[in-house]
Protein backbone atom coordinates (compact mmCIF):
# COMPACT_ATOMS: atom_id res chain seq x y z
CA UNK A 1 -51.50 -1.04 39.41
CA UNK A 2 -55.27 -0.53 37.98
CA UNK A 3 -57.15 -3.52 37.93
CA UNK A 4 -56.19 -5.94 34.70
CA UNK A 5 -58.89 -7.21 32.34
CA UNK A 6 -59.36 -10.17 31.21
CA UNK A 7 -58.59 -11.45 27.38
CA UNK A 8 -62.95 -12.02 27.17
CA UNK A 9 -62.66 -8.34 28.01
CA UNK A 10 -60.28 -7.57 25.74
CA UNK A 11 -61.72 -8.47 21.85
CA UNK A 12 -59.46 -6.81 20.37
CA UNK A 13 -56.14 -8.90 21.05
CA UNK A 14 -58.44 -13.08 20.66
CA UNK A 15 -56.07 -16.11 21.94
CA UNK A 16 -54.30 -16.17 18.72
CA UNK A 17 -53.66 -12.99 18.20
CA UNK A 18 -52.11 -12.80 21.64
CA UNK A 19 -50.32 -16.31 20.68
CA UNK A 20 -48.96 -15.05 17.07
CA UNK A 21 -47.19 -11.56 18.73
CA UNK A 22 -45.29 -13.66 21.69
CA UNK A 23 -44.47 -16.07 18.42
CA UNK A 24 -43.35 -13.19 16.54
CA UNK A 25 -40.96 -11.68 19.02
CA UNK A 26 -39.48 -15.02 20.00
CA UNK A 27 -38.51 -15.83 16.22
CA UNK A 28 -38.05 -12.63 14.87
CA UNK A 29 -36.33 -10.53 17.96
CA UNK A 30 -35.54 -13.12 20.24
CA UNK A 31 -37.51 -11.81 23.03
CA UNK A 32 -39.73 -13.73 25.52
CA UNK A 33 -42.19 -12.13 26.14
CA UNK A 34 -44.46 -15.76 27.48
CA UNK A 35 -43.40 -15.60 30.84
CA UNK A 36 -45.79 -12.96 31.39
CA UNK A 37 -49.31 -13.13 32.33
CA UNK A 38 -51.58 -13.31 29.47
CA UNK A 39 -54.05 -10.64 30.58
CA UNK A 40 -50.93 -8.57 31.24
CA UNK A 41 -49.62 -8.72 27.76
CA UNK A 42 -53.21 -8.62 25.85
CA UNK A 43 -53.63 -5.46 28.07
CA UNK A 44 -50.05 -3.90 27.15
CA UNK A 45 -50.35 -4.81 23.20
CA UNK A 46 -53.61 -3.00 22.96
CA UNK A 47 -52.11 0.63 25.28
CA UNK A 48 -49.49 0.16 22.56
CA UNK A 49 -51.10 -0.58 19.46
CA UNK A 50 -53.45 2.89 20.84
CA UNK A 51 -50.44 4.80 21.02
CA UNK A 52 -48.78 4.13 18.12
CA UNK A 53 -52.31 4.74 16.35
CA UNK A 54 -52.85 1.62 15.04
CA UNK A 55 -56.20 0.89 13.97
CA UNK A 56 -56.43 -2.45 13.92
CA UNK A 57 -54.99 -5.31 15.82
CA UNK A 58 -53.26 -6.72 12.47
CA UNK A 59 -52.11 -4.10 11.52
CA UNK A 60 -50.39 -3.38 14.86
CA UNK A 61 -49.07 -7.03 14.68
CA UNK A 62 -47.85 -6.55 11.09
CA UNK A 63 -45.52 -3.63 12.10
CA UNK A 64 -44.66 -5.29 15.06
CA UNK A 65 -43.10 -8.44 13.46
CA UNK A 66 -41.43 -6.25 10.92
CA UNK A 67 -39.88 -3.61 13.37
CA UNK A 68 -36.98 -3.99 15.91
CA UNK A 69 -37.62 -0.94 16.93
CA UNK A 70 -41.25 -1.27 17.97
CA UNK A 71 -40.49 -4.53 19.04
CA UNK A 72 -37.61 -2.75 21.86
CA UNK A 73 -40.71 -0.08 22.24
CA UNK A 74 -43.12 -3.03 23.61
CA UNK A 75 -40.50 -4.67 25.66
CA UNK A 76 -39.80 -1.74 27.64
CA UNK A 77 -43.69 -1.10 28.27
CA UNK A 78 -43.60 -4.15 30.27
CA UNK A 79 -41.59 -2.83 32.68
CA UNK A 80 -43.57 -1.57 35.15
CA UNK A 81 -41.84 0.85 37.53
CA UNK A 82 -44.47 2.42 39.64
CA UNK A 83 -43.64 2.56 43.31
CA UNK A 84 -44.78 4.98 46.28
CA UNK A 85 -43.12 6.07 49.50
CA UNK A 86 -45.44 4.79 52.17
CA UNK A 87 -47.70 2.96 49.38
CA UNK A 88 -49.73 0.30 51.77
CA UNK A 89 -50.76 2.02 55.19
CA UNK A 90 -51.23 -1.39 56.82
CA UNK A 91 -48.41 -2.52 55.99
CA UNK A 92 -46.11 0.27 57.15
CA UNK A 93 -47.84 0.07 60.37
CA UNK A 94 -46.58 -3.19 60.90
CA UNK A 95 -43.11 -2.77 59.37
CA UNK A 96 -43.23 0.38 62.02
CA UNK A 97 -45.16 -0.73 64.96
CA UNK A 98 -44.21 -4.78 65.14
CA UNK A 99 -41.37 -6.33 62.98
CA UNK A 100 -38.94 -3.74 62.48
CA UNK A 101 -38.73 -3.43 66.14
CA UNK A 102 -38.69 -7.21 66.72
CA UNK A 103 -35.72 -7.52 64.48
CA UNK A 104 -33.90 -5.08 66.27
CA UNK A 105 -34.77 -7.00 69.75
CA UNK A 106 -34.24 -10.35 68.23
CA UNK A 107 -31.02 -9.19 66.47
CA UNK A 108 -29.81 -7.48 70.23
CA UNK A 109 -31.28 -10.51 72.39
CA UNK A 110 -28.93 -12.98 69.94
CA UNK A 111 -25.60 -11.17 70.14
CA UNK A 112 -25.56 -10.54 66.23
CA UNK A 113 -25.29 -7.15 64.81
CA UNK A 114 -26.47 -5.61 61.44
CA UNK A 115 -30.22 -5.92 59.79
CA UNK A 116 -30.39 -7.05 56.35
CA UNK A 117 -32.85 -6.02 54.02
CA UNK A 118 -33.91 -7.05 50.60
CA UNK A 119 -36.02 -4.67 48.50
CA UNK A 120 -36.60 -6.53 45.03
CA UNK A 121 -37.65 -4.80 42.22
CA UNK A 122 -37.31 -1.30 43.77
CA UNK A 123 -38.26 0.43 40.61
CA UNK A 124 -37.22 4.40 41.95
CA UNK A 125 -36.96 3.66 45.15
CA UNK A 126 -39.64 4.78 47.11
CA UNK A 127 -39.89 1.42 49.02
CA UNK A 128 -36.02 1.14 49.88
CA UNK A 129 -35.87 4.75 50.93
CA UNK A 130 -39.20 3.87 53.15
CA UNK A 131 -37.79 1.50 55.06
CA UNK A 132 -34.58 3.54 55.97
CA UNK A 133 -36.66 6.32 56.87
CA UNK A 134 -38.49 3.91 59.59
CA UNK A 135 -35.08 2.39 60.89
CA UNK A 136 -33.61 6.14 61.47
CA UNK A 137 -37.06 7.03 62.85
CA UNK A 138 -36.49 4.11 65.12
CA UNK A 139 -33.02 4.92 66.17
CA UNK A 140 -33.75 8.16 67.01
CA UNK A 141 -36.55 6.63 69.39
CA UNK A 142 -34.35 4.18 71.16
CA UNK A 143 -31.44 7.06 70.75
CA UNK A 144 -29.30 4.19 69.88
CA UNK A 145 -27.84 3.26 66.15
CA UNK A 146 -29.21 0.39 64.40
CA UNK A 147 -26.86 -1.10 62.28
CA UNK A 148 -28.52 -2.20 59.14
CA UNK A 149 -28.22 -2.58 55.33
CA UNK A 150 -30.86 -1.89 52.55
CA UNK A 151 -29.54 -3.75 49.25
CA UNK A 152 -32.21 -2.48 46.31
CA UNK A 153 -32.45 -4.61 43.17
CA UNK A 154 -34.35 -3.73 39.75
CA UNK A 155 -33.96 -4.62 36.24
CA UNK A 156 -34.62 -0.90 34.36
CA UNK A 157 -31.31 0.67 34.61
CA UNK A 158 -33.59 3.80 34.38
CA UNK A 159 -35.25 2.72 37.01
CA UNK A 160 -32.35 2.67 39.29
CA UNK A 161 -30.81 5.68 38.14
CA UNK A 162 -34.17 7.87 39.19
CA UNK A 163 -33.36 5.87 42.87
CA UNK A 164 -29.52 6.54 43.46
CA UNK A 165 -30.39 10.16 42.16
CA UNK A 166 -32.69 10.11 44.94
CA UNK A 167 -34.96 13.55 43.96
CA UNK A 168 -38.71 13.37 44.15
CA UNK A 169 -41.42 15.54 43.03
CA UNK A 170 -43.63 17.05 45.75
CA UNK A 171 -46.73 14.47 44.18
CA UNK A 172 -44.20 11.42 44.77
CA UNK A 173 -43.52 12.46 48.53
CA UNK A 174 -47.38 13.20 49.18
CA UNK A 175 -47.52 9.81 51.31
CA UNK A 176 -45.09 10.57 53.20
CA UNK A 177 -45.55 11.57 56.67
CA UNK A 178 -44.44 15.49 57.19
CA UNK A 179 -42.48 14.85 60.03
CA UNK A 180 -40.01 12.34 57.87
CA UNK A 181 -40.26 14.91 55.23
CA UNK A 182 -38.86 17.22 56.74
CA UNK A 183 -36.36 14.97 58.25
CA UNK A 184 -35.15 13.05 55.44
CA UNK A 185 -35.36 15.01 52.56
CA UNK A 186 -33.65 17.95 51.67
CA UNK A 187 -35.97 20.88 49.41
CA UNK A 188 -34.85 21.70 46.01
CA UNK A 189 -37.74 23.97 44.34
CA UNK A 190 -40.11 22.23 44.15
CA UNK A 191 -38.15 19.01 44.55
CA UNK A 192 -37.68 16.78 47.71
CA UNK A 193 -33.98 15.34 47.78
CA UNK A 194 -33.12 12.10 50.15
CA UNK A 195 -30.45 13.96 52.11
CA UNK A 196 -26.80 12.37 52.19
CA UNK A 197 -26.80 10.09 55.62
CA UNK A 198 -29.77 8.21 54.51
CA UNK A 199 -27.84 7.50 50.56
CA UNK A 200 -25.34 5.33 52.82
CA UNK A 201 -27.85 2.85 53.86
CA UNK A 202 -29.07 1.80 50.86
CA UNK A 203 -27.27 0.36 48.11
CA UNK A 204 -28.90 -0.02 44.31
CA UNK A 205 -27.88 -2.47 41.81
CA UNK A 206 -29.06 -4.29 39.01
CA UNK A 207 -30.67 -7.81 39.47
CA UNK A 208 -32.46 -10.10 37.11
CA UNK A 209 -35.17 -12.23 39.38
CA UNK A 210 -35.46 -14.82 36.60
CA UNK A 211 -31.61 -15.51 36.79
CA UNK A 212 -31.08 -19.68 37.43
CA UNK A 213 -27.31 -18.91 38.03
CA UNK A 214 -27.54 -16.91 41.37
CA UNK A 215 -29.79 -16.96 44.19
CA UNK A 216 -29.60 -13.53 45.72
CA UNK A 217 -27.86 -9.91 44.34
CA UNK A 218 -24.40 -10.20 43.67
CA UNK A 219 -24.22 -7.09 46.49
CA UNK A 220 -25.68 -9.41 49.55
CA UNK A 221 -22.90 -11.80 48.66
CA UNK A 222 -24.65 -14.75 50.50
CA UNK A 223 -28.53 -14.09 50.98
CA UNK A 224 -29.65 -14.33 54.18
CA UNK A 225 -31.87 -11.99 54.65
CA UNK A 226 -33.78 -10.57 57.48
CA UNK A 227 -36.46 -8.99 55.60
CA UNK A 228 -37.87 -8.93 52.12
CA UNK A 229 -40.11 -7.01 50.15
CA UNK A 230 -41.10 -8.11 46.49
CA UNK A 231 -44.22 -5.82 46.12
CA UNK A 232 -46.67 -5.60 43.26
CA UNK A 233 -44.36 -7.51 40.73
CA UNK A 234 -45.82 -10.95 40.55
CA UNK A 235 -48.85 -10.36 39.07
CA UNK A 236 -47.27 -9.31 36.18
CA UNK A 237 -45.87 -13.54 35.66
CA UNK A 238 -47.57 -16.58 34.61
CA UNK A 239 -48.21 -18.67 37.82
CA UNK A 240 -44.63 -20.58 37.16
CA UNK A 241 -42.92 -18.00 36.82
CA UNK A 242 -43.96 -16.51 40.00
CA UNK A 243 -43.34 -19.59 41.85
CA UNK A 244 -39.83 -19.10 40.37
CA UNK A 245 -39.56 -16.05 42.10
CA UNK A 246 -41.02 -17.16 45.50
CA UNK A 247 -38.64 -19.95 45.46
CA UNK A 248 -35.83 -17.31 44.95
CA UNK A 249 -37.07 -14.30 47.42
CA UNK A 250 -38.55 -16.33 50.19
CA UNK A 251 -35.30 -18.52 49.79
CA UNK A 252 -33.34 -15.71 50.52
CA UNK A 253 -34.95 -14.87 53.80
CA UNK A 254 -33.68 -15.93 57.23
CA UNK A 255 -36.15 -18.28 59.49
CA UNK A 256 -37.98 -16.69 61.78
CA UNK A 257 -37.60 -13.36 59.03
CA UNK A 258 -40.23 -11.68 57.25
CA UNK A 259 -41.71 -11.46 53.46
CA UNK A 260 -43.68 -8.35 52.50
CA UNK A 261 -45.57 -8.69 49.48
CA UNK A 262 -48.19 -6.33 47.48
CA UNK A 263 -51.92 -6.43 48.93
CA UNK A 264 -52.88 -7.91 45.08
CA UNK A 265 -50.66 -10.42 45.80
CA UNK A 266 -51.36 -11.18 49.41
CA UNK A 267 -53.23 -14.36 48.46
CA UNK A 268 -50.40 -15.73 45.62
CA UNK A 269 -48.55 -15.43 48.83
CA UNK A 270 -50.49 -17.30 51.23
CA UNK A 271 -49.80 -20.49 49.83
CA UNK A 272 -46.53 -20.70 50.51
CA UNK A 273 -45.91 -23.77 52.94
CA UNK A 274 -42.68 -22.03 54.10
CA UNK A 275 -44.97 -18.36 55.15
CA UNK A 276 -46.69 -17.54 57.96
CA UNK A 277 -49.06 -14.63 57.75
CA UNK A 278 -48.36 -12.42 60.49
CA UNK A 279 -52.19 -10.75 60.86
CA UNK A 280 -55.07 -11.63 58.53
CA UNK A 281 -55.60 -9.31 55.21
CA UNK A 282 -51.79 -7.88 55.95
CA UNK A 283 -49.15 -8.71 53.26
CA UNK A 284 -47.05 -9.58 55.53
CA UNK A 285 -45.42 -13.06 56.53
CA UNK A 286 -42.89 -14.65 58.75
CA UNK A 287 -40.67 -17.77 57.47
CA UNK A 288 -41.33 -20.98 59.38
């Protein structure tokens, strides 16, 4: 995600215009739109009001409060669903090198079989389909079969249709390692396809973070996970709201398992009693 300005740095959407649009779509269209971060939602108002060639901040607001259809249009914007196979090198590396490896020893040493994995807020994928990659990668070293499970959760429905389809363009692979390239995907033109033994591993479904009723996917059944990885999403939340989700995501992981977590949000992160980074300047922790 680029870097977000501030509301100072954004004079065209003051305080109370900012205040009167999340008042407007809570009375008029019943959407909540205040659990996001300010600076988030000054930002997206103004990329919309630009593309729907608005000239003025009222006037943007105007049609906005009058149009359920531009209302949907803005809602939508603030889902973000940018991901990237391979997106933080450092953090790979250690998924790779270090705690993928250590769950598979600590998983062998205790008698219990089967790794489970969490990827929340997958957006197309790229993440979930990482992480399998670097399990079979990891099998094939050991030439032994890991058993594992990747359960992928979003809230764009759109989102997790691009993943289960599973096709990316040669600019969405570009991270990826050619060796795993040519191992994992399957060429279509000028597509990349996931090829059919890695689809079994991971499972997509739809899952609402900000749910109170439930406390992991409806998928995982019970939680428990051994690893986690809620990247680039909680900058997006007012700082309650992302304390919601901790609670949730890092409640969900084992002890003695592992939270991965954006690079922006390494330090959101770090104050969590219950975390453990694993290296300094990594975004990645162990649970207590």
């Amino acid at each position: 995600m680029t870097q977000r300005t501030s509301n100072q740095e954004n004079p065209g959407w003051p305080k109370t215009a900012l205040d009167e649009a999340i008042a407007a779509l809570t009375r008029l269209h019943r959407l909540d739109v205040s659990i996001y971060d300010s600076n988030f939602l000054a930002k997206s108002l103004e990329k919309r009001r630009v593309a729907a060639e608005y000239e003025t901040v009222s006037a943007y607001l105007e049609r906005l409060t009058q149009s359920p259809a531009e209302a949907d249009i803005f809602l939508r914007s603030l889902n973000i669903n940018h991901s990237a196979f391979f997106r933080n090198p450092l953090t790979f590396a250690l998924l790779e090198q270090l705690i993928l490896p250590a769950l598979v020893d600590a998983k062998k040493k205790s008698g219990q079989t089967g790794i489970r994995i969490w990827s929340a807020g997958c957006a197309a994928g790229q993440e979930a389909w990482s992480i399998a990659i670097l399990l079979e990668q990891l099998a094939v070293a050991r030439e032994q079969p890991i058993p594992y499970s990747i359960i992928a959760t979003d809230v764009s429905n759109e989102a997790l249709a691009l993943a289960r389809r599973g096709i990316y363009s040669a600019t969405e692979v570009q991270n990826t390692p050619l060796k795993h390239t040519r191992t994992y995907f399957s060429v279509r033109g000028e597509s990349y396809e996931i090829i059919a033994a890695l689809r079994e591993r991971v499972d997509f479904s739809f899952y609402d973070l900000l749910d109170e009723n439930s406390s992991s996917p409806a998928a995982s059944i019970y939680g428990d996970f051994d690893l986690v990885i809620c990247s680039n999403l909680l900058f997006y939340y007012r700082s309650e709201i992302r304390q919601r989700i901790l609670d949730k995501v890092c409640g969900a992981v084992n002890s003695g398992g592992y939270f991965v977590t954006g690079e922006a949000e390494r330090d959101i992160v770090a104050k969590q009693e219950t975390l453990r980074a694993v290296m300094p300047f990594a975004a990645v922790f162990q649970k207590r």
